[in-house]
PDB file of N, CA and C in Angstrom:
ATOM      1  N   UNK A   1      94.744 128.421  76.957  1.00  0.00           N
ATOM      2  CA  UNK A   1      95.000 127.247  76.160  1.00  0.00           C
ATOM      3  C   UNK A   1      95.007 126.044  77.104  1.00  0.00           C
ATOM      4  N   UNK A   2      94.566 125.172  76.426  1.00  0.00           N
ATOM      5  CA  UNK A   2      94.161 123.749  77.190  1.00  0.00           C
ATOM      6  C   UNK A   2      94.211 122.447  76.454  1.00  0.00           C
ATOM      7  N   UNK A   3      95.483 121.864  77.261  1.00  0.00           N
ATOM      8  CA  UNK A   3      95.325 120.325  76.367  1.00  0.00           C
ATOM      9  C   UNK A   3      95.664 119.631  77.456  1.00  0.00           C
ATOM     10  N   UNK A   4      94.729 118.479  77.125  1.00  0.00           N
ATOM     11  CA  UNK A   4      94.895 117.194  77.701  1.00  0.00           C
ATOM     12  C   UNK A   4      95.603 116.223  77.371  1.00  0.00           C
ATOM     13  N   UNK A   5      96.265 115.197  78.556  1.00  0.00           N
ATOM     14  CA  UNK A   5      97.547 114.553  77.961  1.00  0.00           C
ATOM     15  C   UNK A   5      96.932 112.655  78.986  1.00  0.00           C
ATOM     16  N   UNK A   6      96.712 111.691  78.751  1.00  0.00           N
ATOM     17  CA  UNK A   6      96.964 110.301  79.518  1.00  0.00           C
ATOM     18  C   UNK A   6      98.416 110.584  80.017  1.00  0.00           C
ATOM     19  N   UNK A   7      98.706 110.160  80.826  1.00  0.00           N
ATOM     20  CA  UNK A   7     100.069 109.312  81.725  1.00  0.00           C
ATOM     21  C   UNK A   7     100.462 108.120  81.475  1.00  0.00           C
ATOM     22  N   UNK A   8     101.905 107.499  80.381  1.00  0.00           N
ATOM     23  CA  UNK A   8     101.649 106.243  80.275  1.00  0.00           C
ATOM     24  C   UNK A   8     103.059 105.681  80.885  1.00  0.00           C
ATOM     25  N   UNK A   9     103.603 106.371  81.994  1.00  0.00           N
ATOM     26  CA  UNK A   9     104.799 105.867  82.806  1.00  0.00           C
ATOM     27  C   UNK A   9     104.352 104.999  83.927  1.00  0.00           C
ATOM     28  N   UNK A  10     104.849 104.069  84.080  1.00  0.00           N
ATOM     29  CA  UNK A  10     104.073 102.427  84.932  1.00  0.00           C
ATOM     30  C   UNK A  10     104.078 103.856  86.218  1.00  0.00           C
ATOM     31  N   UNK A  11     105.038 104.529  86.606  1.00  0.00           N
ATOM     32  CA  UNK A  11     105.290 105.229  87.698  1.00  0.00           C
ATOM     33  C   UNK A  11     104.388 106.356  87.812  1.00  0.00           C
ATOM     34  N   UNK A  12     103.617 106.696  86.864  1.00  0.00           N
ATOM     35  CA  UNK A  12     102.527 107.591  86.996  1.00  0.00           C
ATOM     36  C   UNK A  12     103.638 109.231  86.346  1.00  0.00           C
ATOM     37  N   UNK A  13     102.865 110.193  87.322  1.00  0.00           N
ATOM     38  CA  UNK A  13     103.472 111.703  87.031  1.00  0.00           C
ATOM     39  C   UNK A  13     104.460 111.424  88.326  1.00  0.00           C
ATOM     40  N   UNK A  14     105.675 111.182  88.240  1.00  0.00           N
ATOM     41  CA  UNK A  14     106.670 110.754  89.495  1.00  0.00           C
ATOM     42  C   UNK A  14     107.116 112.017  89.749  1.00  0.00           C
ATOM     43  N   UNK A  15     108.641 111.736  90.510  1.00  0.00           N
ATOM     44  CA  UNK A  15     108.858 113.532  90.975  1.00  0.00           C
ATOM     45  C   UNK A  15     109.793 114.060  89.661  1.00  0.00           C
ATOM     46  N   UNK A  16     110.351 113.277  89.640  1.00  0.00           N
ATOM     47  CA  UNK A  16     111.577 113.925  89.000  1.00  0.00           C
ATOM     48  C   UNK A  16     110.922 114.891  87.326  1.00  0.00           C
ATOM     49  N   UNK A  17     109.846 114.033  86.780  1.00  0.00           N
ATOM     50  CA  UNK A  17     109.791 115.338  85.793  1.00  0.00           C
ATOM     51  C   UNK A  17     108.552 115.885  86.536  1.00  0.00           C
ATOM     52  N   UNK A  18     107.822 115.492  87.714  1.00  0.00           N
ATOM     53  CA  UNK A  18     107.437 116.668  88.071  1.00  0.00           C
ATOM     54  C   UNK A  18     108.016 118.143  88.690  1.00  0.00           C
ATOM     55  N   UNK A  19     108.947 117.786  88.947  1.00  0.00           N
ATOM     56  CA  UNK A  19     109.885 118.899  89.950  1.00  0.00           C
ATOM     57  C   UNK A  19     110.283 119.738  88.387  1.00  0.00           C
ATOM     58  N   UNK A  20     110.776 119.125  87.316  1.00  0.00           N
ATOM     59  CA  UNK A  20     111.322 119.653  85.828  1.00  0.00           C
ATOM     60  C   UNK A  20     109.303 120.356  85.337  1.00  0.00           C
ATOM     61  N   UNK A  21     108.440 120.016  85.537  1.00  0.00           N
ATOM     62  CA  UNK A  21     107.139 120.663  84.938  1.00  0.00           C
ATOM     63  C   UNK A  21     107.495 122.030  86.222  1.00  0.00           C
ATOM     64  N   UNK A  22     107.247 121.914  87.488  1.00  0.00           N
ATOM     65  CA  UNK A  22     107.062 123.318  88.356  1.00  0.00           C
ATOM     66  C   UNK A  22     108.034 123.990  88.032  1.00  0.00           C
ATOM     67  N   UNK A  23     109.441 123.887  87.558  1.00  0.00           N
ATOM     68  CA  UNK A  23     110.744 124.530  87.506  1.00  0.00           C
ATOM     69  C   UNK A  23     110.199 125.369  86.275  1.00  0.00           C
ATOM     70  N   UNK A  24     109.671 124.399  85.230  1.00  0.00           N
ATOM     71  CA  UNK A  24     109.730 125.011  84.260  1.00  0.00           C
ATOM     72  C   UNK A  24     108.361 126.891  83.929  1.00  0.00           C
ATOM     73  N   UNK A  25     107.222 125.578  84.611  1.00  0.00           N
ATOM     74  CA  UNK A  25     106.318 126.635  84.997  1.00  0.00           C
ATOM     75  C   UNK A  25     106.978 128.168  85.682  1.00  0.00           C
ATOM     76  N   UNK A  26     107.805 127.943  86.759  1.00  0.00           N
ATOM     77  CA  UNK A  26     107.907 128.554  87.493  1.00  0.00           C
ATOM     78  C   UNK A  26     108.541 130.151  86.869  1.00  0.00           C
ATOM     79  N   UNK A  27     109.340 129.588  85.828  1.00  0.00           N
ATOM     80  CA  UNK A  27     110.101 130.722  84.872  1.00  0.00           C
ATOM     81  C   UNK A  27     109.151 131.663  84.259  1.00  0.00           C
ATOM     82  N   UNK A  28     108.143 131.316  83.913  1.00  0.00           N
ATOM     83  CA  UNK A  28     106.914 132.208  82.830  1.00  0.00           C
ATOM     84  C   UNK A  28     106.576 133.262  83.811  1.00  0.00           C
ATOM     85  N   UNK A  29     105.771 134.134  83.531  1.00  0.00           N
ATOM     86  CA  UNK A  29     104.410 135.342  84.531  1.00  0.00           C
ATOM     87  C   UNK A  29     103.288 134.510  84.221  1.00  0.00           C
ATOM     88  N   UNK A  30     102.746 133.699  83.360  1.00  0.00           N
ATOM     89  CA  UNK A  30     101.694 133.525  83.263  1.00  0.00           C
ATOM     90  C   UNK A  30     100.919 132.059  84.310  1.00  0.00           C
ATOM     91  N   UNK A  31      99.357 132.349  84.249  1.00  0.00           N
ATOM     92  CA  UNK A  31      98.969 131.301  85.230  1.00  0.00           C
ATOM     93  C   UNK A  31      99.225 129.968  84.532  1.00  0.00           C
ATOM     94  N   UNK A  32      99.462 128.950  85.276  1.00  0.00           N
ATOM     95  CA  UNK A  32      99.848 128.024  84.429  1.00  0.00           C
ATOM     96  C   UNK A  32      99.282 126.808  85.749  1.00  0.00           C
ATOM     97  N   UNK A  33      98.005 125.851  85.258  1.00  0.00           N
ATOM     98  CA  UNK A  33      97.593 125.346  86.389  1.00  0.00           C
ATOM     99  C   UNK A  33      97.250 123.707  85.659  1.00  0.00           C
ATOM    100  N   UNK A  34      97.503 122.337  86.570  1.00  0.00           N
ATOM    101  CA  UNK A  34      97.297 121.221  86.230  1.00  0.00           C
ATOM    102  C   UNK A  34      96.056 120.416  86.515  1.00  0.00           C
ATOM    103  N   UNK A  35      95.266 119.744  85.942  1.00  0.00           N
ATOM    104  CA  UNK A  35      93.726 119.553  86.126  1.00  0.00           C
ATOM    105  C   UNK A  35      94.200 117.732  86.397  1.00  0.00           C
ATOM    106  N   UNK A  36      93.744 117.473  87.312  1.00  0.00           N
ATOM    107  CA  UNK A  36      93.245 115.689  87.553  1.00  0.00           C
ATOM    108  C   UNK A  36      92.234 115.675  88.285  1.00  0.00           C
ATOM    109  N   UNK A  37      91.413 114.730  87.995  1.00  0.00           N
ATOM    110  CA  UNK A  37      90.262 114.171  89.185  1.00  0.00           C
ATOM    111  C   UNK A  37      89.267 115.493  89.750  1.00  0.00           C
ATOM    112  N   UNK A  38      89.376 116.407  88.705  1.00  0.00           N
ATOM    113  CA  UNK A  38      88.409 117.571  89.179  1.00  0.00           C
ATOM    114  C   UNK A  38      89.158 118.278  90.103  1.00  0.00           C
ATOM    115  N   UNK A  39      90.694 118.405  90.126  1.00  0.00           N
ATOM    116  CA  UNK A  39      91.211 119.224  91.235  1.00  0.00           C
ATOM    117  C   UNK A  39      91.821 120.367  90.015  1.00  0.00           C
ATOM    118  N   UNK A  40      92.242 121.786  90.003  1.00  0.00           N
ATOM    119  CA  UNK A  40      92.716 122.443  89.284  1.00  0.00           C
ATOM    120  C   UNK A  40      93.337 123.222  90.040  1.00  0.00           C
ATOM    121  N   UNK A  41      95.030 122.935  90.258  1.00  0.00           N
ATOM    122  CA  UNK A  41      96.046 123.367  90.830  1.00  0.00           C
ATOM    123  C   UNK A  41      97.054 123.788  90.210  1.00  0.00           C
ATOM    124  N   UNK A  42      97.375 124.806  91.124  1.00  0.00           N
ATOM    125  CA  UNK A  42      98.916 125.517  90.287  1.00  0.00           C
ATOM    126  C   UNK A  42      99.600 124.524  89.954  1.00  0.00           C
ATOM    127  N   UNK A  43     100.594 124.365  88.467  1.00  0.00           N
ATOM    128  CA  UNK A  43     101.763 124.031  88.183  1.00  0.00           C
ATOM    129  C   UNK A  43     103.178 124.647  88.998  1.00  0.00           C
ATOM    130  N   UNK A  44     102.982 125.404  89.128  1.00  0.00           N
ATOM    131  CA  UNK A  44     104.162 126.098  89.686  1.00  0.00           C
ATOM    132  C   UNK A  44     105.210 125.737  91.641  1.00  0.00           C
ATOM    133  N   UNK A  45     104.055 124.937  92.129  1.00  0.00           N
ATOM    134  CA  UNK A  45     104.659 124.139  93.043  1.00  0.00           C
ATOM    135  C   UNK A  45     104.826 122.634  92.842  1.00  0.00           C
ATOM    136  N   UNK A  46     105.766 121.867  93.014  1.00  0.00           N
ATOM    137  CA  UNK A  46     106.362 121.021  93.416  1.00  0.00           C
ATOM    138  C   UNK A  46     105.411 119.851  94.335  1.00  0.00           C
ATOM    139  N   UNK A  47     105.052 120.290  95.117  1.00  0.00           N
ATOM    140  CA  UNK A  47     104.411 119.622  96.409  1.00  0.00           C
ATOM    141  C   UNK A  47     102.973 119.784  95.956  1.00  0.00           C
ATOM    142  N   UNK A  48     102.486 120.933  95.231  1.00  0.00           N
ATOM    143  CA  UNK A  48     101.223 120.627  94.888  1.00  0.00           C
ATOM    144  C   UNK A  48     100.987 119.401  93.747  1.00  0.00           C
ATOM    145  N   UNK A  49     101.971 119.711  92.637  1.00  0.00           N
ATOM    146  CA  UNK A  49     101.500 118.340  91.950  1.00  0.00           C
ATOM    147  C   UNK A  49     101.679 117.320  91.850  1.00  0.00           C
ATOM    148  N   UNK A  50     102.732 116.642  93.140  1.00  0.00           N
ATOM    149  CA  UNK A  50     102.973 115.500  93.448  1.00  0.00           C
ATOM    150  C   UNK A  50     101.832 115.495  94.688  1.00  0.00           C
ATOM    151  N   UNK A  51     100.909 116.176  95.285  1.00  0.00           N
ATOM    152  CA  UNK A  51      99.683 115.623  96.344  1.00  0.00           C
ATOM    153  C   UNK A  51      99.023 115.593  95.281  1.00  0.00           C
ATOM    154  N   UNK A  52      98.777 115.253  93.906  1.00  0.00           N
ATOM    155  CA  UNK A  52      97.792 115.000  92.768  1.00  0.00           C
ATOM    156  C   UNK A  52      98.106 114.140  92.516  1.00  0.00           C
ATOM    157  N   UNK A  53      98.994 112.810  93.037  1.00  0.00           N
ATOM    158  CA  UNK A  53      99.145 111.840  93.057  1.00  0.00           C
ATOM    159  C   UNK A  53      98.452 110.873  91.459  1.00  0.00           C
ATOM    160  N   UNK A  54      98.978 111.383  90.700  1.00  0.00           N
ATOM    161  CA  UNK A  54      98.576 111.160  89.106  1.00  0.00           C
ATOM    162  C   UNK A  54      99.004 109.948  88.901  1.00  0.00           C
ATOM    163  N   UNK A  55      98.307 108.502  88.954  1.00  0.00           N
ATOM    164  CA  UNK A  55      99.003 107.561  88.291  1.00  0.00           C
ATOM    165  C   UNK A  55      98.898 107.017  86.994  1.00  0.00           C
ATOM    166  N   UNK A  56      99.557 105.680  86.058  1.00  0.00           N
ATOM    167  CA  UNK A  56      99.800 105.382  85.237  1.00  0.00           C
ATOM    168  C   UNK A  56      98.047 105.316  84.819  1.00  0.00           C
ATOM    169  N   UNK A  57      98.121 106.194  83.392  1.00  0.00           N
ATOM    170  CA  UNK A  57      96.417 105.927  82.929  1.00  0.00           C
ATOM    171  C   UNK A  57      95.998 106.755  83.146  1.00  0.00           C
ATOM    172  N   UNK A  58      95.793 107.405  84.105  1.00  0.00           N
ATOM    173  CA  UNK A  58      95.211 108.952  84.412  1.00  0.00           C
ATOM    174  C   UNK A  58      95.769 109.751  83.020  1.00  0.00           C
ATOM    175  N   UNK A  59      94.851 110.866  83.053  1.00  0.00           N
ATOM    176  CA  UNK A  59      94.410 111.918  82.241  1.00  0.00           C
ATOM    177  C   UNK A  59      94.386 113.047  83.318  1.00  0.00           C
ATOM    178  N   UNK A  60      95.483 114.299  82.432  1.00  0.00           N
ATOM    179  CA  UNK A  60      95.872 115.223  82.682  1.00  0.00           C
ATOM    180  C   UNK A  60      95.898 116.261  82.214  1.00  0.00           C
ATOM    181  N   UNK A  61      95.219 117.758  82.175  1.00  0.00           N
ATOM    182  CA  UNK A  61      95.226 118.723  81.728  1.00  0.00           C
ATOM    183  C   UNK A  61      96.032 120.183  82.126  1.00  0.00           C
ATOM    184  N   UNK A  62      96.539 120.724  81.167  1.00  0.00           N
ATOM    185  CA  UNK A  62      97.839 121.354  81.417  1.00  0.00           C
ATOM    186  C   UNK A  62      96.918 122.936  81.047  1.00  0.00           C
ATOM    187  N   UNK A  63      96.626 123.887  81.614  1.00  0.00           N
ATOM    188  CA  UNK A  63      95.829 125.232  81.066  1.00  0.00           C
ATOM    189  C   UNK A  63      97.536 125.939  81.645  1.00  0.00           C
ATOM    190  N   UNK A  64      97.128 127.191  80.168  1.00  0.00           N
ATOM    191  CA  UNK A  64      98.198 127.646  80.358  1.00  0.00           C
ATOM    192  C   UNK A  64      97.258 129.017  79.612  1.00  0.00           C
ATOM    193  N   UNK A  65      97.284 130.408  80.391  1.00  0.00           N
ATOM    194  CA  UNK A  65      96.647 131.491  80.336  1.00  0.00           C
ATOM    195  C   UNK A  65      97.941 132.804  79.918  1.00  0.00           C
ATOM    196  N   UNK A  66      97.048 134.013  79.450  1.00  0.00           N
ATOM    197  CA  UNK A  66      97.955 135.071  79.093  1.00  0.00           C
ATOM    198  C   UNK A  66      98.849 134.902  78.163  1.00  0.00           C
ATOM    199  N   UNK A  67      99.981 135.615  77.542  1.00  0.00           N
ATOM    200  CA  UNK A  67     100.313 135.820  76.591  1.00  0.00           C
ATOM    201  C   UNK A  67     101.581 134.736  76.046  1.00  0.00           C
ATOM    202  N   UNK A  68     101.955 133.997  75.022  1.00  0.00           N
ATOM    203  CA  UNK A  68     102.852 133.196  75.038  1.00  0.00           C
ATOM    204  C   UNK A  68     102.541 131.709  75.482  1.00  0.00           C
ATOM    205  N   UNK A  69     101.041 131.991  75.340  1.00  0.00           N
ATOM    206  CA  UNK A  69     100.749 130.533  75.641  1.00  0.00           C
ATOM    207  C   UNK A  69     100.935 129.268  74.986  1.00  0.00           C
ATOM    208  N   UNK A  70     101.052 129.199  73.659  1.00  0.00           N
ATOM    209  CA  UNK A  70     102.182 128.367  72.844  1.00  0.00           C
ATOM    210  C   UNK A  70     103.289 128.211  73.231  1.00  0.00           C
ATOM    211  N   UNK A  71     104.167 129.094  73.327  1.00  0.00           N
ATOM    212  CA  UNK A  71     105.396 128.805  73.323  1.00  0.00           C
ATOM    213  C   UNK A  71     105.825 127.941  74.857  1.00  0.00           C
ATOM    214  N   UNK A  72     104.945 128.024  76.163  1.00  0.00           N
ATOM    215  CA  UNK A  72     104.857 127.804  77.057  1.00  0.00           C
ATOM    216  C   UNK A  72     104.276 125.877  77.418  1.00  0.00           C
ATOM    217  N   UNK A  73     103.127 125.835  76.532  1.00  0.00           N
ATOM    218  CA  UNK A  73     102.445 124.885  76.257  1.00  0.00           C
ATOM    219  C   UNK A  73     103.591 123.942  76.052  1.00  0.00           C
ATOM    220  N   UNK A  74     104.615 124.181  74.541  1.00  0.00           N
ATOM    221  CA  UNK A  74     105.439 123.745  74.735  1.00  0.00           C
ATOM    222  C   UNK A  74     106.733 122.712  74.990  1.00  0.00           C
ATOM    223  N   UNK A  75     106.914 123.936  76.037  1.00  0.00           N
ATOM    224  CA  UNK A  75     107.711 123.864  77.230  1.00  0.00           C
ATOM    225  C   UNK A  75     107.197 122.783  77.586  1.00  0.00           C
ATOM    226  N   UNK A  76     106.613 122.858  78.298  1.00  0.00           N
ATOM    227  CA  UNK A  76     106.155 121.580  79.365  1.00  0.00           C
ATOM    228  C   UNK A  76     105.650 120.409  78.583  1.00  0.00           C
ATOM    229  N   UNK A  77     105.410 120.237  77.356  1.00  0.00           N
ATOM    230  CA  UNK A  77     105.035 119.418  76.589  1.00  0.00           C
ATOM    231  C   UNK A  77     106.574 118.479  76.155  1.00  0.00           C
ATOM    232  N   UNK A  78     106.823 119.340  75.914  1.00  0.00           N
ATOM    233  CA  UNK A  78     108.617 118.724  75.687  1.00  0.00           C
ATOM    234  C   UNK A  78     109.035 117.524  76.930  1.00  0.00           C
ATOM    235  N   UNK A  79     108.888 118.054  78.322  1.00  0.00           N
ATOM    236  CA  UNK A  79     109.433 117.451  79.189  1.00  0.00           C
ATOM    237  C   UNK A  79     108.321 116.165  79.489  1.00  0.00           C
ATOM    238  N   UNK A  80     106.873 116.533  79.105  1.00  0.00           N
ATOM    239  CA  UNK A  80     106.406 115.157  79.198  1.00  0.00           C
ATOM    240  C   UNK A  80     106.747 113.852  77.828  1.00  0.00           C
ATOM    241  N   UNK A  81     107.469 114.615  77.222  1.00  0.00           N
ATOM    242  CA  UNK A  81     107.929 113.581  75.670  1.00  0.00           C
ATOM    243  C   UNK A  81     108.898 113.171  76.646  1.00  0.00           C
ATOM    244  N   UNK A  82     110.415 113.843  76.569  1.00  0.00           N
ATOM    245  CA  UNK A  82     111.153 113.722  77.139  1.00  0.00           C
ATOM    246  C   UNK A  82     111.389 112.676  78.347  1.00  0.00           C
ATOM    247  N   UNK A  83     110.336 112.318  79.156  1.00  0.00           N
ATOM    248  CA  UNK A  83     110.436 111.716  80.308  1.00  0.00           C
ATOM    249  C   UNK A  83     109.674 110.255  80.037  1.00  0.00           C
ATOM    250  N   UNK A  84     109.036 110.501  78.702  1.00  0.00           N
ATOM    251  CA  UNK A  84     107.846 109.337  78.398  1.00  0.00           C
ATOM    252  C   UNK A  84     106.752 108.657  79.459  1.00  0.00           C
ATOM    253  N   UNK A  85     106.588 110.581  79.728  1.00  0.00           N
ATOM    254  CA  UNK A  85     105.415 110.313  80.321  1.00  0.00           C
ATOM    255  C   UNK A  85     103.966 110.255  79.539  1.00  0.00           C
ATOM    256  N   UNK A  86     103.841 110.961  78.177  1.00  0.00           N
ATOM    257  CA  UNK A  86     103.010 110.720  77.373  1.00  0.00           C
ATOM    258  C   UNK A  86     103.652 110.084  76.130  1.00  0.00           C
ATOM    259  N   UNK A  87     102.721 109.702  75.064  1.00  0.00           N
ATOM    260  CA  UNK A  87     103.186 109.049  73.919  1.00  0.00           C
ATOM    261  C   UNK A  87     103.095 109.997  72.720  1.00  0.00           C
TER     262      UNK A  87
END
């Protein structure tokens, strides 16, 4: 499963709900990886998706593989409401 999300926080994808996206990733078994600028990197570290240096306006894709991929999707969908990082 795959959806794409814009960034509309002046601060871009900052740490703090990025550190809350890897935490959250980090709980599942399944692959769970973040797409910008043609790079497609694990969610599940911290340091990887803050060197994706995502700013305000950028477009972001969240793939989330294997079983429970709804309920997972989500997850992490919540925390980009939550943080108003998307609209």
């Amino acid at each position: 499963m795959t959806k794409e999300y814009t960034i509309i926080d002046e601060a871009g994808l900052h740490a703090r709900p990025a550190s809350l996206l890897s935490q959250t990733a980090a709980k599942f078994p399944n692959p769970i990886f973040i797409e910008h600028n043609g790079k497609k990197l694990t969610l599940k570290s911290i340091l990887v998706v803050m060197s994706l240096g995502v700013p305000q306006g950028a477009t972001i894709k969240l793939h989330v593989d294997g079983e429970n991929q709804e309920t997972v999707m989500t997850a992490l969908e919540a925390i980009l409401i939550e943080h108003k990082l998307i609209a």
